[in-house]
PDB file of N, CA and C in Angstrom:
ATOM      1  N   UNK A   1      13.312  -8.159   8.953  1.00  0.00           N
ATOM      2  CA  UNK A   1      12.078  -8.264   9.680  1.00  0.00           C
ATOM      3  C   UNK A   1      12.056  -9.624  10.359  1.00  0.00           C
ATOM      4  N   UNK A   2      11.556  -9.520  11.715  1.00  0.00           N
ATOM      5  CA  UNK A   2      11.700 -10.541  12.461  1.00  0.00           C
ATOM      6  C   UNK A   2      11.012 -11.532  12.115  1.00  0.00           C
ATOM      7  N   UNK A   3      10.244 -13.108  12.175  1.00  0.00           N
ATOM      8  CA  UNK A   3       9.285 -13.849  11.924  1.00  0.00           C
ATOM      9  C   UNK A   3       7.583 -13.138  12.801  1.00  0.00           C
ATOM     10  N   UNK A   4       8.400 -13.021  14.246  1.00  0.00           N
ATOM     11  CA  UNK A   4       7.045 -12.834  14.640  1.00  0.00           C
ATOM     12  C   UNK A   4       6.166 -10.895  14.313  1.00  0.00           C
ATOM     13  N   UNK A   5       7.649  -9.912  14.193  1.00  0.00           N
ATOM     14  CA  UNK A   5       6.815  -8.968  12.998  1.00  0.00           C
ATOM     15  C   UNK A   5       6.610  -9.677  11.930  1.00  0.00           C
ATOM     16  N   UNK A   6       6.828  -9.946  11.137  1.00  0.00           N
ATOM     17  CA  UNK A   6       5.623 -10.167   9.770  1.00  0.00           C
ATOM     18  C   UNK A   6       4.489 -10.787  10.156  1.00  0.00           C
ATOM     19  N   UNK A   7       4.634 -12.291  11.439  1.00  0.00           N
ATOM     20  CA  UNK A   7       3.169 -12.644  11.436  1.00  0.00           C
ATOM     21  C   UNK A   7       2.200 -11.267  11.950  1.00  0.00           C
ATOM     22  N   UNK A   8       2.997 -10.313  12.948  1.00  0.00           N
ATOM     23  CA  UNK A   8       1.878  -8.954  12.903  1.00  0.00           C
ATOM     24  C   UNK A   8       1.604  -8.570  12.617  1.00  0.00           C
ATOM     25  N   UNK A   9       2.348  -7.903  11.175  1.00  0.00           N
ATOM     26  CA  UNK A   9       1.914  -7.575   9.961  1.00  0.00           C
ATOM     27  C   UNK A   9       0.793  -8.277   8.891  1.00  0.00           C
ATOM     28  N   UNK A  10       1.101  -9.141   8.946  1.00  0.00           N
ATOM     29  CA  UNK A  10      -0.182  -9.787   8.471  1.00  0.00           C
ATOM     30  C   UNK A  10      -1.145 -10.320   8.469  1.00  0.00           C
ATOM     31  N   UNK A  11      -1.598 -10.238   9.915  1.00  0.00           N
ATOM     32  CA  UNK A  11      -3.159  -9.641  10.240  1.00  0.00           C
ATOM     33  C   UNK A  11      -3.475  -8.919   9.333  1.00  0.00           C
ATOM     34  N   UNK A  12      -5.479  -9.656   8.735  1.00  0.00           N
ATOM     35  CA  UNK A  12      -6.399  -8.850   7.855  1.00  0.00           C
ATOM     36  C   UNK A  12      -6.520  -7.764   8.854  1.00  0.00           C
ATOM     37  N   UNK A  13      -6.959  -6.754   8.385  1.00  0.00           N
ATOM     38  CA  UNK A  13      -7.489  -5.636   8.226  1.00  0.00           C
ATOM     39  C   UNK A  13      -8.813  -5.641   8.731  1.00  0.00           C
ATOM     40  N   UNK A  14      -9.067  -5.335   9.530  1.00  0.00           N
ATOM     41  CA  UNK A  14     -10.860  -5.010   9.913  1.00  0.00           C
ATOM     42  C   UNK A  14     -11.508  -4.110   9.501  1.00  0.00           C
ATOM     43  N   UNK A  15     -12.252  -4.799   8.214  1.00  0.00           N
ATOM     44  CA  UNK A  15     -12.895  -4.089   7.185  1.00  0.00           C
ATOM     45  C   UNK A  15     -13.683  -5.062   6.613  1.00  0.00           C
ATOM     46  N   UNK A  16     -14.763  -4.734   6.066  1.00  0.00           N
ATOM     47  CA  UNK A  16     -15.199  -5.613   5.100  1.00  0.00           C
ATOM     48  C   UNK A  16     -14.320  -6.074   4.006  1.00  0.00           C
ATOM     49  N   UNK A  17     -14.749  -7.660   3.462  1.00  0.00           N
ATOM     50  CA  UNK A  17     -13.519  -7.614   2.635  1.00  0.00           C
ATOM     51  C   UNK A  17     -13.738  -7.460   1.327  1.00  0.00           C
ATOM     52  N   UNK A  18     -15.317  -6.691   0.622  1.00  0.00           N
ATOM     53  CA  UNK A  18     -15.347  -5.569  -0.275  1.00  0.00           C
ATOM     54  C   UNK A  18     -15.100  -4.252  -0.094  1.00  0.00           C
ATOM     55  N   UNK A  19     -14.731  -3.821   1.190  1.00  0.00           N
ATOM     56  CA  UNK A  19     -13.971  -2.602   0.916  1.00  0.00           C
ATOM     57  C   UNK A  19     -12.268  -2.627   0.488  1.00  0.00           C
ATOM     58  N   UNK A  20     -12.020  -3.840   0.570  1.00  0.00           N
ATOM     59  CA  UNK A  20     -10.326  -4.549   0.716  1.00  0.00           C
ATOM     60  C   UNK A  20      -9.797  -4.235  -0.843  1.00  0.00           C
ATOM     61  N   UNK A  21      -9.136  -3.017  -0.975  1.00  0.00           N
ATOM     62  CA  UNK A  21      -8.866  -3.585  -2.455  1.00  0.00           C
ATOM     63  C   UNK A  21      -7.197  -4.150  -2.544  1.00  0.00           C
ATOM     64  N   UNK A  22      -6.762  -4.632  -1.679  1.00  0.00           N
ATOM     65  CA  UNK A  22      -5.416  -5.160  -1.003  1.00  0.00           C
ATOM     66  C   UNK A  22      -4.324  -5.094   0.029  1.00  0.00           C
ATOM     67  N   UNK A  23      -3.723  -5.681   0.033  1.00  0.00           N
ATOM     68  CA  UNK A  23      -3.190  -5.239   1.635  1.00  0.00           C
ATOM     69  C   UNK A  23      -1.240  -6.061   0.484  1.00  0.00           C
ATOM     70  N   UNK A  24      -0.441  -5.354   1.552  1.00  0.00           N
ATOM     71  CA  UNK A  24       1.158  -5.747   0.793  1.00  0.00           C
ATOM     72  C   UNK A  24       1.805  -5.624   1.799  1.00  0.00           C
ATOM     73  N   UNK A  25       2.842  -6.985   2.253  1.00  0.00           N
ATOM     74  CA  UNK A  25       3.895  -6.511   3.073  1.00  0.00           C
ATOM     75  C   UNK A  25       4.823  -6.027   2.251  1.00  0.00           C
ATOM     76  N   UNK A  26       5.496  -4.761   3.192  1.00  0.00           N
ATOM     77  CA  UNK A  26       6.316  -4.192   2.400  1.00  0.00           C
ATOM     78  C   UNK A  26       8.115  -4.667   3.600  1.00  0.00           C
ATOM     79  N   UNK A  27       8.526  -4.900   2.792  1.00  0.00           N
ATOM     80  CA  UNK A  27      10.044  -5.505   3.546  1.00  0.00           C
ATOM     81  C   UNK A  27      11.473  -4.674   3.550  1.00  0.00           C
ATOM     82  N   UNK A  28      11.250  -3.325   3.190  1.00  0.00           N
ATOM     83  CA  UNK A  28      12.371  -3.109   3.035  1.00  0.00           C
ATOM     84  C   UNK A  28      12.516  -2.850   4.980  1.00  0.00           C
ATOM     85  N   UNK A  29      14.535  -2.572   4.609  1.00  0.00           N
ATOM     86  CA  UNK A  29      15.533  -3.106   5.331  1.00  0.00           C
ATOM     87  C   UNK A  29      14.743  -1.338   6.680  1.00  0.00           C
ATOM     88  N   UNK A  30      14.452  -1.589   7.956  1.00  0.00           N
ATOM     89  CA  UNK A  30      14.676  -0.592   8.798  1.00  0.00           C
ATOM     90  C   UNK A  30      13.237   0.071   8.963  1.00  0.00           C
ATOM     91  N   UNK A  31      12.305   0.194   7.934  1.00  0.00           N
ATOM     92  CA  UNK A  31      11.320   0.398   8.151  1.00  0.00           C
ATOM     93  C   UNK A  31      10.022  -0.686   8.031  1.00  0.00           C
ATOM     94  N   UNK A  32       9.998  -1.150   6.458  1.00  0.00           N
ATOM     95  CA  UNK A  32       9.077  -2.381   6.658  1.00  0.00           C
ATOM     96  C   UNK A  32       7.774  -2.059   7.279  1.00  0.00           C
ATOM     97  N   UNK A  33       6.892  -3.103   6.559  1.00  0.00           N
ATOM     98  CA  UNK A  33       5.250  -2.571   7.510  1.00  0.00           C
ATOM     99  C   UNK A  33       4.142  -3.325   6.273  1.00  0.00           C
ATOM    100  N   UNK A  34       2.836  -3.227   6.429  1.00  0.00           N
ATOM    101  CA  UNK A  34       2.231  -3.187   5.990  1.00  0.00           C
ATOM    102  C   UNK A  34       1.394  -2.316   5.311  1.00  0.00           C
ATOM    103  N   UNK A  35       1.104  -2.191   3.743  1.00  0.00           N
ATOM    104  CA  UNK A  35       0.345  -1.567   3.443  1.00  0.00           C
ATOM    105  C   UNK A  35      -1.218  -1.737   2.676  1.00  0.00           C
ATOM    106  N   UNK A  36      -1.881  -1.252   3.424  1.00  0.00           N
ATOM    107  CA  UNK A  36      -3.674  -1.515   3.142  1.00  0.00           C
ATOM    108  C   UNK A  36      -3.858  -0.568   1.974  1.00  0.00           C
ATOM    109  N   UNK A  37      -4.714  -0.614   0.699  1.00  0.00           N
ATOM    110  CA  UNK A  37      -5.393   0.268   0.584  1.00  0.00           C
ATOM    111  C   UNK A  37      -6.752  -0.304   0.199  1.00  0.00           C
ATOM    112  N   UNK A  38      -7.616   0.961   0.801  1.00  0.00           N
ATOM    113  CA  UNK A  38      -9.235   0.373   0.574  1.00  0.00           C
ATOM    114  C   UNK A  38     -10.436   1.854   0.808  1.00  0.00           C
ATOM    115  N   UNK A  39     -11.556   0.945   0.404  1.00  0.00           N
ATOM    116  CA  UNK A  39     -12.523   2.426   0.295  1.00  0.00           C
ATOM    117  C   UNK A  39     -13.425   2.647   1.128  1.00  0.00           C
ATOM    118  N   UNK A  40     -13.363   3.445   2.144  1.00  0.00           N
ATOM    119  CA  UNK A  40     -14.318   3.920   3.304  1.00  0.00           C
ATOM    120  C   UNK A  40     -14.547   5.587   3.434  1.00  0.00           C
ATOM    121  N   UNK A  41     -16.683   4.793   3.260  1.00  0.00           N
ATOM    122  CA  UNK A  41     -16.794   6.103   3.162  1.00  0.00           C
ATOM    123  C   UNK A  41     -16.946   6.709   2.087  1.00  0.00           C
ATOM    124  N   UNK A  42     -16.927   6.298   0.425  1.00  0.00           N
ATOM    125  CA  UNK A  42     -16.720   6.556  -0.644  1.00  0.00           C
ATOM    126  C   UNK A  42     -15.112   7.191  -0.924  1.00  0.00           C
ATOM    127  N   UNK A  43     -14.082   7.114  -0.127  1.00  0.00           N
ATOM    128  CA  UNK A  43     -13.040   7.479  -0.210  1.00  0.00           C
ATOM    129  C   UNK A  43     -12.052   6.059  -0.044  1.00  0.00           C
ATOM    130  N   UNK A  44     -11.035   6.764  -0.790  1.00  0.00           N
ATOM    131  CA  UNK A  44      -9.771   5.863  -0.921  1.00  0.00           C
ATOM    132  C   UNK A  44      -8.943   5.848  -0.316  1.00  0.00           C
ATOM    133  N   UNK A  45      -8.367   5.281   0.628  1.00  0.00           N
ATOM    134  CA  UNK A  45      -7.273   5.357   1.661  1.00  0.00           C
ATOM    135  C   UNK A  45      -6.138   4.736   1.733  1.00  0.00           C
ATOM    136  N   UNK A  46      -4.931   4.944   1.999  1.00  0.00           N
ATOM    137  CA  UNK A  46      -3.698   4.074   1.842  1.00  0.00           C
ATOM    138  C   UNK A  46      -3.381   4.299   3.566  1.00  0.00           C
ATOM    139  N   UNK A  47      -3.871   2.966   4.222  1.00  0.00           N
ATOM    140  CA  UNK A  47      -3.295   2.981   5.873  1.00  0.00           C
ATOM    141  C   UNK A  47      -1.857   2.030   5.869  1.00  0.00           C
ATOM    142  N   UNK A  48      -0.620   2.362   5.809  1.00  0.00           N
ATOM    143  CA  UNK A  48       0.473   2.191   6.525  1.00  0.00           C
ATOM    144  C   UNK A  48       0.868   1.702   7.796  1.00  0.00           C
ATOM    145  N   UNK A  49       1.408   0.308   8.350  1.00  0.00           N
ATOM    146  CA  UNK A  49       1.348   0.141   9.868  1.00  0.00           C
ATOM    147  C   UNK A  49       2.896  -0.559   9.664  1.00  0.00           C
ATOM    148  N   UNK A  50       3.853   0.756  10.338  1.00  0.00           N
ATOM    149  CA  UNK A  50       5.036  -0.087   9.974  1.00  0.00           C
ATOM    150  C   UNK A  50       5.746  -1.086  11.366  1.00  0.00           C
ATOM    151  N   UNK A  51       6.563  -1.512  11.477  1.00  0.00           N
ATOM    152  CA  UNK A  51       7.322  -2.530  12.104  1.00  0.00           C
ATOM    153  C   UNK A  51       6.913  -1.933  13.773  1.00  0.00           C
ATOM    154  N   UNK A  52       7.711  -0.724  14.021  1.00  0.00           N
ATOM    155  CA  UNK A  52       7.722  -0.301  14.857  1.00  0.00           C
ATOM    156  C   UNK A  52       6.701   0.168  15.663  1.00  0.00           C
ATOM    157  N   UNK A  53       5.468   0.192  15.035  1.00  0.00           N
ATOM    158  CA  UNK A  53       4.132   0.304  15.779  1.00  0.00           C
ATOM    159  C   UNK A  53       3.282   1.794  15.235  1.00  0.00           C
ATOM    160  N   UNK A  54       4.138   2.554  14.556  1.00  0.00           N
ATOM    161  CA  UNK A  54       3.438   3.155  14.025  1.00  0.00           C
ATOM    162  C   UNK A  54       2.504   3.602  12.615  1.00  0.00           C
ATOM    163  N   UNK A  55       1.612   4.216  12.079  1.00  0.00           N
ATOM    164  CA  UNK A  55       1.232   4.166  11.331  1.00  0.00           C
ATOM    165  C   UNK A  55       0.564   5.648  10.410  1.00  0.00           C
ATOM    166  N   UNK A  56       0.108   5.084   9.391  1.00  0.00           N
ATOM    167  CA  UNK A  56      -0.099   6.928   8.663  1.00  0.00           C
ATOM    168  C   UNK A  56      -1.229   6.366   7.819  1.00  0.00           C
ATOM    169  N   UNK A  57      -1.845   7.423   7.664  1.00  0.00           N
ATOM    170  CA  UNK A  57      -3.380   7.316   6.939  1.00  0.00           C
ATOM    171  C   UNK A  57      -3.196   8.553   6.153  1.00  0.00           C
ATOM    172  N   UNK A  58      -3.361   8.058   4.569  1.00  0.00           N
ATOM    173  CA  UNK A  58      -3.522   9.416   3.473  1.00  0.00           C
ATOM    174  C   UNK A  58      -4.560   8.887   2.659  1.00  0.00           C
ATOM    175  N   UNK A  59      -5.327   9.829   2.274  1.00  0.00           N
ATOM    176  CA  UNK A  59      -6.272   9.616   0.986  1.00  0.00           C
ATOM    177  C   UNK A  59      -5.677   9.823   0.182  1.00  0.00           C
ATOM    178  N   UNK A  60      -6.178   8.520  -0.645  1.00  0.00           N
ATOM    179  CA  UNK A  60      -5.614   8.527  -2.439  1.00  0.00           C
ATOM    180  C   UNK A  60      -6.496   8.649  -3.223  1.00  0.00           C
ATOM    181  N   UNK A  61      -6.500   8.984  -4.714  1.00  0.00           N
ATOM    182  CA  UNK A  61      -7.056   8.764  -5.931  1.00  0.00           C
ATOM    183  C   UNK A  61      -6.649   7.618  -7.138  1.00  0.00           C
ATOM    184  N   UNK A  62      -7.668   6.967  -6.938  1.00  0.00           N
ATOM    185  CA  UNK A  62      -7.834   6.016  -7.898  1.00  0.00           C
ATOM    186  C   UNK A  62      -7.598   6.045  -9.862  1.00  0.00           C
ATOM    187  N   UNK A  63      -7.009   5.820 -10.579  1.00  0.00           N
ATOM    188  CA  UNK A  63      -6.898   6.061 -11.653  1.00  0.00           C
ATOM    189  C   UNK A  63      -6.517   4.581 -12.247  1.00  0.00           C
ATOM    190  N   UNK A  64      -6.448   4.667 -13.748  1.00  0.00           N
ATOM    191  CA  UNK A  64      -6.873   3.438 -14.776  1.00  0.00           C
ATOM    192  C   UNK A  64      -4.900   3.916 -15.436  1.00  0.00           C
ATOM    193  N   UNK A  65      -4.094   3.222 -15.294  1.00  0.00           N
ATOM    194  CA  UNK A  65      -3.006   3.202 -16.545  1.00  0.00           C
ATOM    195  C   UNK A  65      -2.182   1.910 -17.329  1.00  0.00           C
ATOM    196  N   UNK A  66      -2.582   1.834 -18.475  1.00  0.00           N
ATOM    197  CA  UNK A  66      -2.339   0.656 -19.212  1.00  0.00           C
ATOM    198  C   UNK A  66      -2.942  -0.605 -18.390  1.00  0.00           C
ATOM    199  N   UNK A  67      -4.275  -0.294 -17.989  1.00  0.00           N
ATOM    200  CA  UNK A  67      -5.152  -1.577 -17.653  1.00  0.00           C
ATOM    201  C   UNK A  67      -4.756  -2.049 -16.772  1.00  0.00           C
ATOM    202  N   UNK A  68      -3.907  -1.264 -15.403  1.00  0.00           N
ATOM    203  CA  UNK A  68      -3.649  -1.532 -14.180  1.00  0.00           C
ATOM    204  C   UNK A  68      -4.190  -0.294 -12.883  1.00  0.00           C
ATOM    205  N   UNK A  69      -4.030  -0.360 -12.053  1.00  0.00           N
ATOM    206  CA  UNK A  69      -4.806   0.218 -11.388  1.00  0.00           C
ATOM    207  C   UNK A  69      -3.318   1.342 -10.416  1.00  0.00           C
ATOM    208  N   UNK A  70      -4.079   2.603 -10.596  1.00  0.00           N
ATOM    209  CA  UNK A  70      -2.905   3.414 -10.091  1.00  0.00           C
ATOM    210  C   UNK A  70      -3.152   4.306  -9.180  1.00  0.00           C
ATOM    211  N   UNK A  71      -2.720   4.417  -8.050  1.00  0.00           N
ATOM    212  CA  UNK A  71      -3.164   5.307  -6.461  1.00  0.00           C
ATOM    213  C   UNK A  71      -2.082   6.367  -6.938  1.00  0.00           C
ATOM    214  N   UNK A  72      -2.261   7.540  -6.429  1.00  0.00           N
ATOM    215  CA  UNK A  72      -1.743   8.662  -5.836  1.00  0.00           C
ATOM    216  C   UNK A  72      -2.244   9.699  -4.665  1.00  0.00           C
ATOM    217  N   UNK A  73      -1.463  10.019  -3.879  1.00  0.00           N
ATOM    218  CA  UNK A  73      -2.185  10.676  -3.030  1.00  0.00           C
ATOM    219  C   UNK A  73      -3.090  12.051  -3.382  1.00  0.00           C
ATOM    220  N   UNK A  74      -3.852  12.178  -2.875  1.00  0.00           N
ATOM    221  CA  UNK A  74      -4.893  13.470  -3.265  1.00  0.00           C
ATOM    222  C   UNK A  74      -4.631  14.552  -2.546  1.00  0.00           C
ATOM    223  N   UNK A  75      -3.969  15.731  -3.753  1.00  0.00           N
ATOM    224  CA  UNK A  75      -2.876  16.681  -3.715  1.00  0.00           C
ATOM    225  C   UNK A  75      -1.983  16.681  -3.836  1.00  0.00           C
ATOM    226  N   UNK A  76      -1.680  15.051  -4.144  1.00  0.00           N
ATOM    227  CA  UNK A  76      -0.054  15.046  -4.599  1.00  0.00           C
ATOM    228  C   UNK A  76       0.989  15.315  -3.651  1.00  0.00           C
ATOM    229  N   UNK A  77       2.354  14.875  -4.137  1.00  0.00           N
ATOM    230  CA  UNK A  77       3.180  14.786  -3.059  1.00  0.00           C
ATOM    231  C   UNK A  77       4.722  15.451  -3.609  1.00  0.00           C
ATOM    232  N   UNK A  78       5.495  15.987  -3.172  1.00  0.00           N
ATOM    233  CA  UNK A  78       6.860  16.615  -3.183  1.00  0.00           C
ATOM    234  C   UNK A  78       7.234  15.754  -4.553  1.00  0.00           C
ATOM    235  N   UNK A  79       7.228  14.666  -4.205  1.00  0.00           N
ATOM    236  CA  UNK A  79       8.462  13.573  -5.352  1.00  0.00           C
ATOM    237  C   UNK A  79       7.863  12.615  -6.284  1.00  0.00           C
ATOM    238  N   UNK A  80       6.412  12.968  -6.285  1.00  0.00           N
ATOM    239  CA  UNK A  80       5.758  12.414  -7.640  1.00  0.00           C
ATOM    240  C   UNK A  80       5.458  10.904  -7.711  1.00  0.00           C
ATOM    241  N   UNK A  81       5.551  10.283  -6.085  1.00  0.00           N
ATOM    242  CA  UNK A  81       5.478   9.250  -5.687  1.00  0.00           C
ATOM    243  C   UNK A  81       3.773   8.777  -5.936  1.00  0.00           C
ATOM    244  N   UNK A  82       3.698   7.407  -6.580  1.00  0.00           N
ATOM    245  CA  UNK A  82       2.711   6.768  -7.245  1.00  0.00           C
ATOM    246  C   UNK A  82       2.812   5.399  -7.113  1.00  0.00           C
ATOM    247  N   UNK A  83       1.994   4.292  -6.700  1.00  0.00           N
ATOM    248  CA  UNK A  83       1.197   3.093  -6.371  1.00  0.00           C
ATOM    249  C   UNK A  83       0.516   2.220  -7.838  1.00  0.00           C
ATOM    250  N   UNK A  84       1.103   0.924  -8.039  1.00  0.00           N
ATOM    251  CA  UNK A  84       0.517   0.844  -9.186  1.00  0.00           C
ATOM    252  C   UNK A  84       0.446  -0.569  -8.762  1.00  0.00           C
ATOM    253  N   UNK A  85      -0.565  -1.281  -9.036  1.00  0.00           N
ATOM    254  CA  UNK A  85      -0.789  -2.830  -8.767  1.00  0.00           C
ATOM    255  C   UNK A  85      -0.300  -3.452  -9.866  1.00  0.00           C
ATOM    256  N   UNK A  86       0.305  -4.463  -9.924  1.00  0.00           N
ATOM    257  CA  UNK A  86       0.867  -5.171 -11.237  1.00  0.00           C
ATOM    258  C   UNK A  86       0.043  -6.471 -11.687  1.00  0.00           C
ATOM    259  N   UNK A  87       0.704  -7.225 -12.717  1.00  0.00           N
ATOM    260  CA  UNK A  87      -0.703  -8.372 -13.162  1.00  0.00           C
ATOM    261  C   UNK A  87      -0.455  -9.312 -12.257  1.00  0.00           C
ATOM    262  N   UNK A  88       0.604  -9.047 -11.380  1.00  0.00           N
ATOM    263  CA  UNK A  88       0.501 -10.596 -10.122  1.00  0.00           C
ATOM    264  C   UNK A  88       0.233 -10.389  -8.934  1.00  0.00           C
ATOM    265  N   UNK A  89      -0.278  -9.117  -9.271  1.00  0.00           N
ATOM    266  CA  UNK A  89      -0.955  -8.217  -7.446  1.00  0.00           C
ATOM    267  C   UNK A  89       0.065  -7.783  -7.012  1.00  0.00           C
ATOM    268  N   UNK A  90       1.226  -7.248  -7.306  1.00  0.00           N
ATOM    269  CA  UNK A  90       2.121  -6.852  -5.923  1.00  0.00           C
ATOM    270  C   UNK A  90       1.914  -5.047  -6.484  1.00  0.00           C
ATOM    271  N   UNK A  91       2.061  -4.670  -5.414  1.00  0.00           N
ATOM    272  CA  UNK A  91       2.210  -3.135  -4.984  1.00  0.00           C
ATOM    273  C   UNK A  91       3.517  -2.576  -5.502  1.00  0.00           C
ATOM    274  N   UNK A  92       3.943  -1.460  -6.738  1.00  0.00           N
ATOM    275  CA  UNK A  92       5.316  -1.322  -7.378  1.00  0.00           C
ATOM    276  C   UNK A  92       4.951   0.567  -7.105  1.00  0.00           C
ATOM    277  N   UNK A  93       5.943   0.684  -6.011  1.00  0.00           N
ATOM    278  CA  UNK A  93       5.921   2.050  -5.840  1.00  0.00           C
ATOM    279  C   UNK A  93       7.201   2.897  -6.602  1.00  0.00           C
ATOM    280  N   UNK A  94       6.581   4.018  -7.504  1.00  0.00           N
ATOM    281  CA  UNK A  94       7.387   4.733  -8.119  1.00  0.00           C
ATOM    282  C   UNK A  94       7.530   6.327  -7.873  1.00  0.00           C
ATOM    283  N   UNK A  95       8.285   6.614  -8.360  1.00  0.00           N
ATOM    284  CA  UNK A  95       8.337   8.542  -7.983  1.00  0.00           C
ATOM    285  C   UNK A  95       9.043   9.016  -9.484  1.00  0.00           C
ATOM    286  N   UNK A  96       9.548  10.210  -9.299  1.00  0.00           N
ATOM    287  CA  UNK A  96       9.657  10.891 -10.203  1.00  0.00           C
ATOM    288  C   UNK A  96      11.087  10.180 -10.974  1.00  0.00           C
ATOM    289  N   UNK A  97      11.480   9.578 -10.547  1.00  0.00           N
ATOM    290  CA  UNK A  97      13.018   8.656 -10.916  1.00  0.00           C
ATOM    291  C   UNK A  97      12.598   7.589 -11.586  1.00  0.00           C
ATOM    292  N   UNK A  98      11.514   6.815 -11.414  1.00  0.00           N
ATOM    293  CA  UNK A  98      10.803   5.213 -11.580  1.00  0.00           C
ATOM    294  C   UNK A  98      10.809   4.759 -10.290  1.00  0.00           C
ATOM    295  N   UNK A  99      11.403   3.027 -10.567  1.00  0.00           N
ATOM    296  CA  UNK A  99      10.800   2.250  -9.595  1.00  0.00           C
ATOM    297  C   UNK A  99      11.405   2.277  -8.072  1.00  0.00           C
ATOM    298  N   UNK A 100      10.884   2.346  -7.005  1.00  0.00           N
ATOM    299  CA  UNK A 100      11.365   2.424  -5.490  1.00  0.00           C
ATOM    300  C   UNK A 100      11.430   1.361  -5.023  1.00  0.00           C
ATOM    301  N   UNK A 101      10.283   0.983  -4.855  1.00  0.00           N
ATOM    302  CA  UNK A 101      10.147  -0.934  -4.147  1.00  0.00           C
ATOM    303  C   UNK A 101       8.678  -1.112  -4.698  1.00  0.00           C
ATOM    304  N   UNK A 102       9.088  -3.059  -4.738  1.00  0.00           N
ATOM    305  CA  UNK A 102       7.800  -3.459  -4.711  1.00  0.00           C
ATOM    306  C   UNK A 102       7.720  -4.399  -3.509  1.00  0.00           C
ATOM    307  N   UNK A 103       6.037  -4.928  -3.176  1.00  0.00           N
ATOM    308  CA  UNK A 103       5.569  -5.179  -2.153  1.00  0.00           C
ATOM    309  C   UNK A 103       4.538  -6.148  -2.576  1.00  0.00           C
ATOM    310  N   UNK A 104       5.159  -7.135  -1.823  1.00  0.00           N
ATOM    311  CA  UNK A 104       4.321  -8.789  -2.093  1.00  0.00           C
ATOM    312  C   UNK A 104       2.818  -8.819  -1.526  1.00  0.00           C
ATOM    313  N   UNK A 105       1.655  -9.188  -2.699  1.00  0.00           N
ATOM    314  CA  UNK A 105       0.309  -9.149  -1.528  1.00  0.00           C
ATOM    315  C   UNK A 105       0.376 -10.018  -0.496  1.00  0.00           C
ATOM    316  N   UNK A 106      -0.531 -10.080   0.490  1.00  0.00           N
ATOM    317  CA  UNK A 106      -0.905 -10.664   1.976  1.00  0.00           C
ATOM    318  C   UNK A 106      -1.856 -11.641   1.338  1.00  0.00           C
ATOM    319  N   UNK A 107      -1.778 -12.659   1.554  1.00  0.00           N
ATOM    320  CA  UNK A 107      -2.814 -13.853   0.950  1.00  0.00           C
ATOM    321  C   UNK A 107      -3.900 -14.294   2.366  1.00  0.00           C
TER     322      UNK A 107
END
């Protein structure tokens, strides 16, 4: 990822920043991007804005595991892919294998 993508990437979010329940650059190699999730609307959303300019919006569900906080999308997904915040804030995405990547918060 280039310097001046990540500074694009990490632009806040225009949202209140109690709807903010975090934002993560995510770095892997080719895709890369930012990921938001937050609650609008009484709903939970995971907005995606990767390198290349595009982006994806899914509703998630919120859940409690071992006193960390855990997203999945609502309806679930092919590969059992799951969002879990860790105790130093970063974003540790897993699927039906374990761990995929993790993703540093946006300060």
């Amino acid at each position: 990822m280039t310097v001046e993508e990540e500074k694009k990437l990490k632009t806040k979010t225009k949202a209140p920043v109690s709807d903010i329940i975090g934002e993560w650059l995510d770095e892997t190699p080719f895709i890369g991007g930012k990921t938001t999730i937050l609650k609008k609307n009484s709903k939970i959303l995971m907005i995606r804005k990767f390198r290349d300019g595009s982006s994806s919006e899914k509703e998630m569900i919120q859940k409690q595991k071992s006193g960390k906080l855990r997203f999945e999308e609502k309806g679930g997904n092919d590969f059992g892919e799951y969002y879990l915040i860790d105790s130093r804030g970063r974003l540790a995405v897993y699927d039906n294998d374990g761990l995929i990547n993790t993703m540093q918060p946006i300060k």
